[in-house]
N, C-alpha and C. Protein backbone atom coordinates (compact mmCIF):
# COMPACT_ATOMS: atom_id res chain seq x y z
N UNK A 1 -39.64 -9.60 -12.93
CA UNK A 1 -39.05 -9.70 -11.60
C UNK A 1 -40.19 -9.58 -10.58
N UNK A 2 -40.69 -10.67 -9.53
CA UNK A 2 -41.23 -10.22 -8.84
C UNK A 2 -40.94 -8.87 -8.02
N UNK A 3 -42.12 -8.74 -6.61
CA UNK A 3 -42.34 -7.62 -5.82
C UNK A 3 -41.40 -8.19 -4.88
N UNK A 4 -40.92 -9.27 -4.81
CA UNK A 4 -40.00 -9.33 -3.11
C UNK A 4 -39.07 -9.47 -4.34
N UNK A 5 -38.46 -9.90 -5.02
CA UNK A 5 -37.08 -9.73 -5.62
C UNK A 5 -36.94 -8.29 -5.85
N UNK A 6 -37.96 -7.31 -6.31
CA UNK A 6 -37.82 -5.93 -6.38
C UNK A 6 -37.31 -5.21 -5.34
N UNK A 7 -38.42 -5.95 -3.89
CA UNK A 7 -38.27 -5.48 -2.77
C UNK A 7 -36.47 -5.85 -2.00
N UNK A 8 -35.88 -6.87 -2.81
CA UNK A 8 -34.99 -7.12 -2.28
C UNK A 8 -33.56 -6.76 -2.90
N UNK A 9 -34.05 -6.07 -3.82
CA UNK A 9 -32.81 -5.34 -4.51
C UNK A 9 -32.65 -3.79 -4.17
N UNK A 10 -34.16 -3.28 -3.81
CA UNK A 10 -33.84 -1.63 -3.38
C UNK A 10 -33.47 -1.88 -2.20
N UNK A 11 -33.67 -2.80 -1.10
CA UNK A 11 -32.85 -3.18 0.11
C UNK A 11 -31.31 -3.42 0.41
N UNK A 12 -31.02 -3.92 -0.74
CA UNK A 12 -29.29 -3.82 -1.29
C UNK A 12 -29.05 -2.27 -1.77
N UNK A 13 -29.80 -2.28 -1.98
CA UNK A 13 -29.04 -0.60 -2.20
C UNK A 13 -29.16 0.13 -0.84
N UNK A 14 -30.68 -0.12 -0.66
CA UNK A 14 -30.00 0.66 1.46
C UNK A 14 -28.87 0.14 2.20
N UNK A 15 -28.77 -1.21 1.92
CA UNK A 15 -27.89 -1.87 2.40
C UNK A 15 -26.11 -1.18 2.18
N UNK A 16 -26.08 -1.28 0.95
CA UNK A 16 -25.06 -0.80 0.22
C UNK A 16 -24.61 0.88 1.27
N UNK A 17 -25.62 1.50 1.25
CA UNK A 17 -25.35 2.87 2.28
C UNK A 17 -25.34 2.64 3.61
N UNK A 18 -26.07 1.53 4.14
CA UNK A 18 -26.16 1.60 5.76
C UNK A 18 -25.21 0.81 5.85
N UNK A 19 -24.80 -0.51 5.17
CA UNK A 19 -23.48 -1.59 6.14
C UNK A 19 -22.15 -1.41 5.92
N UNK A 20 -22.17 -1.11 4.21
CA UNK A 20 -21.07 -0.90 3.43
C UNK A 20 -20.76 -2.10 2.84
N UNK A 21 -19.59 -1.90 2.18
CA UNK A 21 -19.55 -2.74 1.40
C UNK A 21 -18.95 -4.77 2.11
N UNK A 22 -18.81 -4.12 3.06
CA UNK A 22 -18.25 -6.16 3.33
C UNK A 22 -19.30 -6.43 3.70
N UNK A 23 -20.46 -5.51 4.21
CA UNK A 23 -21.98 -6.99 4.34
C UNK A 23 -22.25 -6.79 3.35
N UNK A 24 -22.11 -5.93 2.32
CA UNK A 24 -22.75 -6.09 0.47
C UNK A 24 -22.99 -7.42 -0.02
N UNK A 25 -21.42 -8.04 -0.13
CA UNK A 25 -21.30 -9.18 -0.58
C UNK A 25 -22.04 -10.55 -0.21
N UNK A 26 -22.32 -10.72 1.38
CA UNK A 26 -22.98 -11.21 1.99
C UNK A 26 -24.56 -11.43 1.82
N UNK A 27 -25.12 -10.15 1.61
CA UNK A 27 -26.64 -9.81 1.23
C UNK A 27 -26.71 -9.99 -0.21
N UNK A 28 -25.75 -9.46 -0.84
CA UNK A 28 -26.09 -9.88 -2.40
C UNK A 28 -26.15 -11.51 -2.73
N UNK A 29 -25.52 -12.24 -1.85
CA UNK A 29 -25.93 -13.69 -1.86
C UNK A 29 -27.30 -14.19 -1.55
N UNK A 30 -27.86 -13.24 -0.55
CA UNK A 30 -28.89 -14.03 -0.11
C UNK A 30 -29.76 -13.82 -0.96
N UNK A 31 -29.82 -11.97 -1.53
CA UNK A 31 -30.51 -11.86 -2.53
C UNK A 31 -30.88 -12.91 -3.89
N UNK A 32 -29.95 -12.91 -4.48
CA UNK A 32 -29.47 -13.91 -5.79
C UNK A 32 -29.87 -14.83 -5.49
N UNK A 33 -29.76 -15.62 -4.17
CA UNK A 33 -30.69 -17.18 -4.00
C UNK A 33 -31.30 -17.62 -3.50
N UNK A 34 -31.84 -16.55 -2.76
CA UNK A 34 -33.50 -17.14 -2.35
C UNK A 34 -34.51 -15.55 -2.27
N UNK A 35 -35.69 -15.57 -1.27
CA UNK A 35 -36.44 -14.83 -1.63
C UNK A 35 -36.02 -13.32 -0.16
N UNK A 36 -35.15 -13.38 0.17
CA UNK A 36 -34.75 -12.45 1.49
C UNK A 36 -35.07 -11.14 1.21
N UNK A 37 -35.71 -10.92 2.26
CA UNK A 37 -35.79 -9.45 2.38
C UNK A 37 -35.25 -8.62 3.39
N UNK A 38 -34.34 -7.56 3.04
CA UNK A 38 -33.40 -7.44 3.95
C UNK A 38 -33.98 -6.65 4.86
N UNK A 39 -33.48 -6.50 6.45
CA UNK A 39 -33.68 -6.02 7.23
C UNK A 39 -34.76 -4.88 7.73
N UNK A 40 -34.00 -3.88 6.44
CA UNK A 40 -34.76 -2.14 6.23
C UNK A 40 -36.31 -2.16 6.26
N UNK A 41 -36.42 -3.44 5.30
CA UNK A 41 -37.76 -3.68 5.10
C UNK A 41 -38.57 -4.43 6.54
N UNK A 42 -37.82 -5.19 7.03
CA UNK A 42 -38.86 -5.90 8.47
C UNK A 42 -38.46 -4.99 9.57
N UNK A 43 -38.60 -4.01 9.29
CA UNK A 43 -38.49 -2.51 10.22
C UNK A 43 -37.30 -2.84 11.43
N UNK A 44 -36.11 -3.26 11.65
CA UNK A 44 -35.41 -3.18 12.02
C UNK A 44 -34.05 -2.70 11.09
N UNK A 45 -33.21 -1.85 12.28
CA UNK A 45 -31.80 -1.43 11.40
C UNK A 45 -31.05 -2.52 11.77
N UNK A 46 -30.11 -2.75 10.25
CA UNK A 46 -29.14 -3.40 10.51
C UNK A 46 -28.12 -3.10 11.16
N UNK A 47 -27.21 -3.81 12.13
CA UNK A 47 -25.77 -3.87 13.01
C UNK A 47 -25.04 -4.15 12.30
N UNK A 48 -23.85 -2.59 11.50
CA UNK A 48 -22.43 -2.98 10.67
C UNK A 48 -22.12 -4.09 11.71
N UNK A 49 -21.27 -4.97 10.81
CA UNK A 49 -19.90 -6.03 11.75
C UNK A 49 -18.94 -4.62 11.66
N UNK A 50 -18.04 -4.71 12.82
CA UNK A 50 -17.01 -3.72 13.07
C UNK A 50 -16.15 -4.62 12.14
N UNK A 51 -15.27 -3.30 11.14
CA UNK A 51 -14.08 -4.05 10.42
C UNK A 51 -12.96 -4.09 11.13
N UNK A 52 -12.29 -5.47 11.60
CA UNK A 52 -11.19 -5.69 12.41
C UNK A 52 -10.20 -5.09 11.52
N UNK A 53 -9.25 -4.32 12.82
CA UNK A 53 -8.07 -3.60 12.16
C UNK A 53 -6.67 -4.24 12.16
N UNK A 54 -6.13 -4.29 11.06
CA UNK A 54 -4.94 -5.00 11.04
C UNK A 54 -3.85 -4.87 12.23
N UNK A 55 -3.43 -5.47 12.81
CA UNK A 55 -2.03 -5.42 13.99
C UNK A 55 -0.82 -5.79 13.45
N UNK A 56 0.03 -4.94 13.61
CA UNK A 56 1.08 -5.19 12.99
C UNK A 56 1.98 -6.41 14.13
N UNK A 57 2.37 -7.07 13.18
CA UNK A 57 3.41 -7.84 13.98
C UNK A 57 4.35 -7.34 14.82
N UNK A 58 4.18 -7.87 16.21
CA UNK A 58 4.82 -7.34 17.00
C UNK A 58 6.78 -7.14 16.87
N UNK A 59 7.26 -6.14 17.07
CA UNK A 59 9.11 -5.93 17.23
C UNK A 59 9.25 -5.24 15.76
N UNK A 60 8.36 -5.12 14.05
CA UNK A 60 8.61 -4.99 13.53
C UNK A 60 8.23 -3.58 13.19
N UNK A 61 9.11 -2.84 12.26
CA UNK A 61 9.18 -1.08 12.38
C UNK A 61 9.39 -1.00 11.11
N UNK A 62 9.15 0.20 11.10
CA UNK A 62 9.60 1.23 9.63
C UNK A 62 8.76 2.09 9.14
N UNK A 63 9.71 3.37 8.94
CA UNK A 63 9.69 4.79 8.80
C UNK A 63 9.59 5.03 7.27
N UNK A 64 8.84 6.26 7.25
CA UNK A 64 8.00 6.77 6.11
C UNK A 64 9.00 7.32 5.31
N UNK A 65 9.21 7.54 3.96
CA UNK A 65 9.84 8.65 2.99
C UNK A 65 10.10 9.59 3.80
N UNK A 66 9.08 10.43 4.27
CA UNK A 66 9.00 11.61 4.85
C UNK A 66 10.26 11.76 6.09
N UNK A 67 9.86 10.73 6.89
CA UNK A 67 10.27 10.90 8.25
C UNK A 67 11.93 10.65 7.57
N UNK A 68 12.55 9.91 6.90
CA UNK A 68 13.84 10.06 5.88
C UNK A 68 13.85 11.25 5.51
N UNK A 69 13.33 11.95 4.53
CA UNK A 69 13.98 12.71 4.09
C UNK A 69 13.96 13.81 5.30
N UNK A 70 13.56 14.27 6.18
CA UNK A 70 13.58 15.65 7.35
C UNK A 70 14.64 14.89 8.24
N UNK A 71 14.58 13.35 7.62
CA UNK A 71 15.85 13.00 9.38
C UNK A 71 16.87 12.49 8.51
N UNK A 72 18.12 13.13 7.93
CA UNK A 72 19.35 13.11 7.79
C UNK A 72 20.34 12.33 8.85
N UNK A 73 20.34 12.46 9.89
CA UNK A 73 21.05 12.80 10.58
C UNK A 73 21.14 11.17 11.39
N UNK A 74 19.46 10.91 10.62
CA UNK A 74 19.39 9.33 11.18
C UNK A 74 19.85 8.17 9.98
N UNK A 75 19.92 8.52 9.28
CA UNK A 75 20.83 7.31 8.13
C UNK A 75 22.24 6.56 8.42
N UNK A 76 21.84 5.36 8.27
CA UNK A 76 22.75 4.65 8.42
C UNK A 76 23.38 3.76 7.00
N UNK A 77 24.63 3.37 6.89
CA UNK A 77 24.75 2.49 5.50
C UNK A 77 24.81 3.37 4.32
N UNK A 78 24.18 4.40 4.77
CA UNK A 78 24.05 5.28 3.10
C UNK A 78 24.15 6.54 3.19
N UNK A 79 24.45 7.26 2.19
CA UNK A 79 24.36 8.72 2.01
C UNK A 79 23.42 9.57 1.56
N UNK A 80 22.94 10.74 2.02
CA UNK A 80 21.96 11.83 1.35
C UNK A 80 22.44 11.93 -0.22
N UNK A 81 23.58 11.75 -0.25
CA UNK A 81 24.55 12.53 -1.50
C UNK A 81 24.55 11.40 -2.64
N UNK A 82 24.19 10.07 -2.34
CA UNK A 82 24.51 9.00 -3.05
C UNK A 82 23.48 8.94 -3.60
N UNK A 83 24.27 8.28 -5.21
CA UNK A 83 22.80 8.29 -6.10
C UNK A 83 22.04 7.39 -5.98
N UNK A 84 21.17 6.56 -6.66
CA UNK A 84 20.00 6.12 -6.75
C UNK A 84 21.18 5.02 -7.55
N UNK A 85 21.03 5.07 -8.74
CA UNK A 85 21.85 4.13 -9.40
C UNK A 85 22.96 3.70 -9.35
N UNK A 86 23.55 3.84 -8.00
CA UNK A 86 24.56 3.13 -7.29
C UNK A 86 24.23 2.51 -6.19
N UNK A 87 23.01 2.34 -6.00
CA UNK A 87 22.72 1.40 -5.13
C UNK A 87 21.37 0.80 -6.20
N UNK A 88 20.68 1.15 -7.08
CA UNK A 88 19.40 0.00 -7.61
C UNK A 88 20.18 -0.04 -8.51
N UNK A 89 21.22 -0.94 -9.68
CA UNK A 89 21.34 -0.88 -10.53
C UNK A 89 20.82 -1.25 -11.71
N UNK A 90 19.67 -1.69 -11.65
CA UNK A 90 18.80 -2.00 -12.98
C UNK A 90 17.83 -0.43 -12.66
N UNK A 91 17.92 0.57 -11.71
CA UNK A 91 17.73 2.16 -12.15
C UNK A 91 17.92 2.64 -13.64
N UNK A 92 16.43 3.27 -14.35
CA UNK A 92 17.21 4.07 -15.31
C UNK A 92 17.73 4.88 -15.32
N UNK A 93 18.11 4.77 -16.99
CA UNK A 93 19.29 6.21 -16.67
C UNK A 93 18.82 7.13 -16.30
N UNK A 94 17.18 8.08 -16.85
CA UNK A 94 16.97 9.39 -16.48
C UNK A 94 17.04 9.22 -15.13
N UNK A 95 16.93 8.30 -14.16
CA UNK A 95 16.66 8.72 -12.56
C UNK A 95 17.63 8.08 -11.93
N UNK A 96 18.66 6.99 -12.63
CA UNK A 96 19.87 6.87 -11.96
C UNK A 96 21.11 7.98 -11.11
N UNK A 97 21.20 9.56 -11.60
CA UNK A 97 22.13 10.30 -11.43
C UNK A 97 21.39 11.31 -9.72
N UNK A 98 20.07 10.37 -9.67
CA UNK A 98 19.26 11.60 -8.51
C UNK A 98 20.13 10.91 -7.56
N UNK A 99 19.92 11.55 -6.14
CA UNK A 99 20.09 11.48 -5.21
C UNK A 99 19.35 10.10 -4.58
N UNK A 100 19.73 9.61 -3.16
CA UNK A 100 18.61 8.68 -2.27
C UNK A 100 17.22 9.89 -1.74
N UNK A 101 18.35 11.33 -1.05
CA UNK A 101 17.50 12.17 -0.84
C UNK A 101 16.30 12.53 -1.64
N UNK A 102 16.84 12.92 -3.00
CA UNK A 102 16.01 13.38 -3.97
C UNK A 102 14.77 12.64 -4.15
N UNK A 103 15.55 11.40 -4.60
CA UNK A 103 14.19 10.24 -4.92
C UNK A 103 13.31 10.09 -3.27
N UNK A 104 13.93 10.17 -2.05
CA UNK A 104 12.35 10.35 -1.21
C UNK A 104 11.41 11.28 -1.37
N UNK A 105 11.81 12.23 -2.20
CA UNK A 105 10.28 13.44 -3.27
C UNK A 105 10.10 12.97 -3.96
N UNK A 106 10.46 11.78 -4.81
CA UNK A 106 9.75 11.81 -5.76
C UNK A 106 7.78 11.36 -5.76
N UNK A 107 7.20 12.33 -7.13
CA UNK A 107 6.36 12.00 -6.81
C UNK A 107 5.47 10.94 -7.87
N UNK A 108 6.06 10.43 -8.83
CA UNK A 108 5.68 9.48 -9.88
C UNK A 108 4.83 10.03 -10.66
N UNK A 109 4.08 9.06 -11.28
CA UNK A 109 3.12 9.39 -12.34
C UNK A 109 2.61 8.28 -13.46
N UNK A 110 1.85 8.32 -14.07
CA UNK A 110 0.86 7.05 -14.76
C UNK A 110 1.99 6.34 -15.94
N UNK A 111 3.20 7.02 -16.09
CA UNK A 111 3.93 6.35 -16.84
C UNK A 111 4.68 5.35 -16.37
N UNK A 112 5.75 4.65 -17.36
CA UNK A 112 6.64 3.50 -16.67
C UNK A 112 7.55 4.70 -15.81
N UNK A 113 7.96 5.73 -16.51
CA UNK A 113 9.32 6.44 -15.34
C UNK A 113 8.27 6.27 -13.96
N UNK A 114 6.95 6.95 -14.22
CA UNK A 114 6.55 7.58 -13.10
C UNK A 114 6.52 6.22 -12.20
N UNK A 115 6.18 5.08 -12.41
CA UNK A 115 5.93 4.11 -11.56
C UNK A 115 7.30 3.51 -11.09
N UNK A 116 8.36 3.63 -11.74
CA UNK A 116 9.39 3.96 -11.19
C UNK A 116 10.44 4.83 -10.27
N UNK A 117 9.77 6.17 -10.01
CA UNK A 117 9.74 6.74 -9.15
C UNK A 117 9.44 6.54 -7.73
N UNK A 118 7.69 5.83 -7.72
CA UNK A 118 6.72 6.08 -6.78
C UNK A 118 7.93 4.93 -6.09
N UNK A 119 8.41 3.52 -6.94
CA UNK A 119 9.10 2.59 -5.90
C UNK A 119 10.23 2.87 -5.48
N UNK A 120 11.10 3.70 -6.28
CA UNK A 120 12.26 4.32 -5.99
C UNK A 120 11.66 4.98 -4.10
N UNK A 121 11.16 6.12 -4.11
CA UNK A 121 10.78 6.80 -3.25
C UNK A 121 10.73 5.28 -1.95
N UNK A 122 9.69 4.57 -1.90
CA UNK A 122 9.61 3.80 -1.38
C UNK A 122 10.70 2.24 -1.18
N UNK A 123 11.65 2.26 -1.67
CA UNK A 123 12.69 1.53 -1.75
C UNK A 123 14.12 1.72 -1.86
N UNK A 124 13.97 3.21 -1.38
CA UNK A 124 15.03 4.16 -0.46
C UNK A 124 14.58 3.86 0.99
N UNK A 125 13.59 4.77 1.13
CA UNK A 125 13.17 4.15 2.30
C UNK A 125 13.30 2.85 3.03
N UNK A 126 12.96 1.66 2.20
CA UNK A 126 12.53 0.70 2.43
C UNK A 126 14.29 0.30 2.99
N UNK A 127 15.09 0.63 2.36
CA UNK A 127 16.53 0.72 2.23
C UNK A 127 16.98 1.17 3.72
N UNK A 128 16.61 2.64 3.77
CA UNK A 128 17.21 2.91 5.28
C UNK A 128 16.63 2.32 6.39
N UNK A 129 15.26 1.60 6.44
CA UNK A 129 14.51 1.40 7.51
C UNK A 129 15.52 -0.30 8.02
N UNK A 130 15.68 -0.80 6.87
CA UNK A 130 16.95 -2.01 6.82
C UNK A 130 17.88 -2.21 7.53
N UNK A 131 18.79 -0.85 7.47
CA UNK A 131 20.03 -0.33 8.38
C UNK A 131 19.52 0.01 9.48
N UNK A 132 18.20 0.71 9.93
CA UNK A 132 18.19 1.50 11.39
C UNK A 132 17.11 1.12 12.13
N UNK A 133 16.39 -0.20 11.51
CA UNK A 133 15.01 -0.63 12.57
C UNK A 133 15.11 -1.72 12.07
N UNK A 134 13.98 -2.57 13.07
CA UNK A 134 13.38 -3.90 13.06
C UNK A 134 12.50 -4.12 12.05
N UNK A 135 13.06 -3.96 10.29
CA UNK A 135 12.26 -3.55 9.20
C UNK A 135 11.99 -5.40 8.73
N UNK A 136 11.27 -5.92 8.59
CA UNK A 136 10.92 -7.17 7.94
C UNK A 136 12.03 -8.12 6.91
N UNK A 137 12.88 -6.72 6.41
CA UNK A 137 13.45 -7.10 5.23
C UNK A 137 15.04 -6.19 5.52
N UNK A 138 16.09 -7.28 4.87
CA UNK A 138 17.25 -6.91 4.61
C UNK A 138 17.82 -6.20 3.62
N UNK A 139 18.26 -5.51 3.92
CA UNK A 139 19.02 -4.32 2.68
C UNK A 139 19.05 -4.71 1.42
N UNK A 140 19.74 -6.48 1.41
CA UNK A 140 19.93 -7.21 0.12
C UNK A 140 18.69 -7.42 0.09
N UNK A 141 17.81 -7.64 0.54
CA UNK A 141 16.22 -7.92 -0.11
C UNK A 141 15.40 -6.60 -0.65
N UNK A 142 15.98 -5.50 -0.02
CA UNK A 142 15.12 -4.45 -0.82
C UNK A 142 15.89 -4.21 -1.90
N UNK A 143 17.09 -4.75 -1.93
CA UNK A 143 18.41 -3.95 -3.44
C UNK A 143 17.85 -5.31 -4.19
N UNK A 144 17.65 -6.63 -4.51
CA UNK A 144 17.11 -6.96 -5.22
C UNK A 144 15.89 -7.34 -5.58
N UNK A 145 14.88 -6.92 -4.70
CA UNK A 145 13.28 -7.05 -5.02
C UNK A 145 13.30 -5.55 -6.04
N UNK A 146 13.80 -4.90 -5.47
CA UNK A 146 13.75 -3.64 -6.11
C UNK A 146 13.99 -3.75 -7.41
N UNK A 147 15.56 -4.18 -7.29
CA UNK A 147 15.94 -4.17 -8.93
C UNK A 147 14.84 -4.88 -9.96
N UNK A 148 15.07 -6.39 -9.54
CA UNK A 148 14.15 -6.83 -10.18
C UNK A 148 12.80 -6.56 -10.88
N UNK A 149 11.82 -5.50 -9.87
CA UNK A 149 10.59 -4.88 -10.32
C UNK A 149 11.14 -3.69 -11.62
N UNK A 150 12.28 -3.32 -11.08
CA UNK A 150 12.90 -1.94 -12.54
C UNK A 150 13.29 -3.08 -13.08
N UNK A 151 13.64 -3.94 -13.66
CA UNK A 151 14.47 -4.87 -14.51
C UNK A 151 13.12 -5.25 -15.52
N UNK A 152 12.01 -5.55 -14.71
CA UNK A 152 10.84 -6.03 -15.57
C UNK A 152 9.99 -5.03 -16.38
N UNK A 153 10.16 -3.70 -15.99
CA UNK A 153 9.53 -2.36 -17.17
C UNK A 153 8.49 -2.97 -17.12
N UNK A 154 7.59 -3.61 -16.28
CA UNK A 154 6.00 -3.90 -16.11
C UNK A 154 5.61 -3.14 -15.03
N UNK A 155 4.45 -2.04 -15.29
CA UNK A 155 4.00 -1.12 -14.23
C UNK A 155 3.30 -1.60 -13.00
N UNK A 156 2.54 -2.78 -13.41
CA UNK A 156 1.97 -3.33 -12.01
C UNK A 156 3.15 -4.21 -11.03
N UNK A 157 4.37 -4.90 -11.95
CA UNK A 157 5.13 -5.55 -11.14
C UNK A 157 5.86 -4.07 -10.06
N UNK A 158 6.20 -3.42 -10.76
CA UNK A 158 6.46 -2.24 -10.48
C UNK A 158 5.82 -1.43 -9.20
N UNK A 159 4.66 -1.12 -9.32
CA UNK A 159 3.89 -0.91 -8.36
C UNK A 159 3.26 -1.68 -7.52
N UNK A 160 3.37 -2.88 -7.59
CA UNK A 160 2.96 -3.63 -6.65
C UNK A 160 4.04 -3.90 -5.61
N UNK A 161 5.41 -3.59 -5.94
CA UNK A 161 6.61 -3.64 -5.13
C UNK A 161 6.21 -2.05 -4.24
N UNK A 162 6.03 -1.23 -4.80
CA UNK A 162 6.02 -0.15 -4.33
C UNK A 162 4.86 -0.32 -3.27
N UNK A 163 3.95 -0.59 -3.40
CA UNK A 163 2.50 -0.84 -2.52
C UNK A 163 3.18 -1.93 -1.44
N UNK A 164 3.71 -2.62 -1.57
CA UNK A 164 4.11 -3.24 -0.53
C UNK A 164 5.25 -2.80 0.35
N UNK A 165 6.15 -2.36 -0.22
CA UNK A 165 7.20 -1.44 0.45
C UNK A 165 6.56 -0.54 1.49
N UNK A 166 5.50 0.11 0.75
CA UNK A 166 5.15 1.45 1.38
C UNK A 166 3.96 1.01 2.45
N UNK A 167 3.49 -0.19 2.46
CA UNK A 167 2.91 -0.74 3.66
C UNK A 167 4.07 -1.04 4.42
N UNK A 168 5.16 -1.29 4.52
CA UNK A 168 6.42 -2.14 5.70
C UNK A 168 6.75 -0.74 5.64
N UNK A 169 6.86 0.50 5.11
CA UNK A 169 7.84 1.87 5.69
C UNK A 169 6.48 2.40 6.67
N UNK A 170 5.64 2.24 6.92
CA UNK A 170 4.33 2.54 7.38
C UNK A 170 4.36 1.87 8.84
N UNK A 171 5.04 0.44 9.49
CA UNK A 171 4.74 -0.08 10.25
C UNK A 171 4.83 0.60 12.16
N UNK A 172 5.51 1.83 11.56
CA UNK A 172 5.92 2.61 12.94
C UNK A 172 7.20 3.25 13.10
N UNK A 173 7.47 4.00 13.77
CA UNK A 173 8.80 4.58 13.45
C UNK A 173 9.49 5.08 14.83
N UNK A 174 10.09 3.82 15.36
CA UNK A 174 10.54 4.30 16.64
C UNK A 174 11.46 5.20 17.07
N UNK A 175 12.36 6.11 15.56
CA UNK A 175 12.89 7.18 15.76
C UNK A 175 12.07 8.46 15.80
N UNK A 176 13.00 9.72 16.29
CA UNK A 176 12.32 10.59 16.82
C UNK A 176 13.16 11.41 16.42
């Protein structure tokens, strides 16, 4: 390996600490195909790019597990008291008999129940935010996206419903 390819790989590694990782990708190109030497080295610091922050689409809302389970009082369409598996019915059995309440604690875990949990939690939610805000998605779209992800007993289909849910219960919560 030459001295400037040497020189231009311990520069990716300053790099790697001073820009982070989205100019990484960038510099590791220049590295790999031609002879660049990054910045550190021609005695100037590099300028991070600021990472633009996502904006949520404007009029659209929805409230966290949390802010559900402490606000009772704000549910609409559904009950604290009602189970889980009367409203997801491809729910299993061990977690069909919980509560909506209950399942906003739940806290999952690396198994299939547990990853069934984490979306439960998040597709209760996803459920009340339906009935009481400007949530992206309709009740019938969280009762069968939902089901469907429990219907498939695949942990990433599974959790990838849940990861997305729990970005739209995240969008803001104009109750109080």
């Amino acid at each position: 390996m030459t001295r400037t390819k040497l020189l231009a790989l311990a520069g990716l590694v300053l790099a790697l600490v001073a820009v982070g990782h989205h100019q990484l990708t960038q510099i590791s190109k220049q590295v790999l195909n031609t002879n660049f030497v990054p910045a550190a080295y021609a005695q100037s610091t590099p300028t991070p790019t600021p990472t633009p922050t996502p904006t949520p689409t404007p009029g659209l809302q929805g409230c966290t597990p949390g802010f559900w389970k402490n606000h009772t009082q704000d549910w609409v369409g559904f009950s604290p008291s009602q189970t889980v598996g009367s409203v997801f019915s491809a729910t299993p059995s061990n977690l069909a008999s919980f509560t909506l309440l209950q399942a906003l604690s739940f806290q999952g875990g690396s198994t299939i129940t547990g990853a069934d949990m984490i979306l439960l939690r998040a597709a209760v939610a996803a459920l009340l935010n339906s009935e009481s805000v400007s949530y992206p998605l309709t009740t019938a779209e969280v009762i069968s996206m939902t089901n469907s992800a429990l219907a498939s007993n695949d942990r990433d289909t599974i959790i990838g419903l849940a990861a997305e849910l729990d970005a739209l219960n995240n969008l803001g919560c104009p109750l109080s």
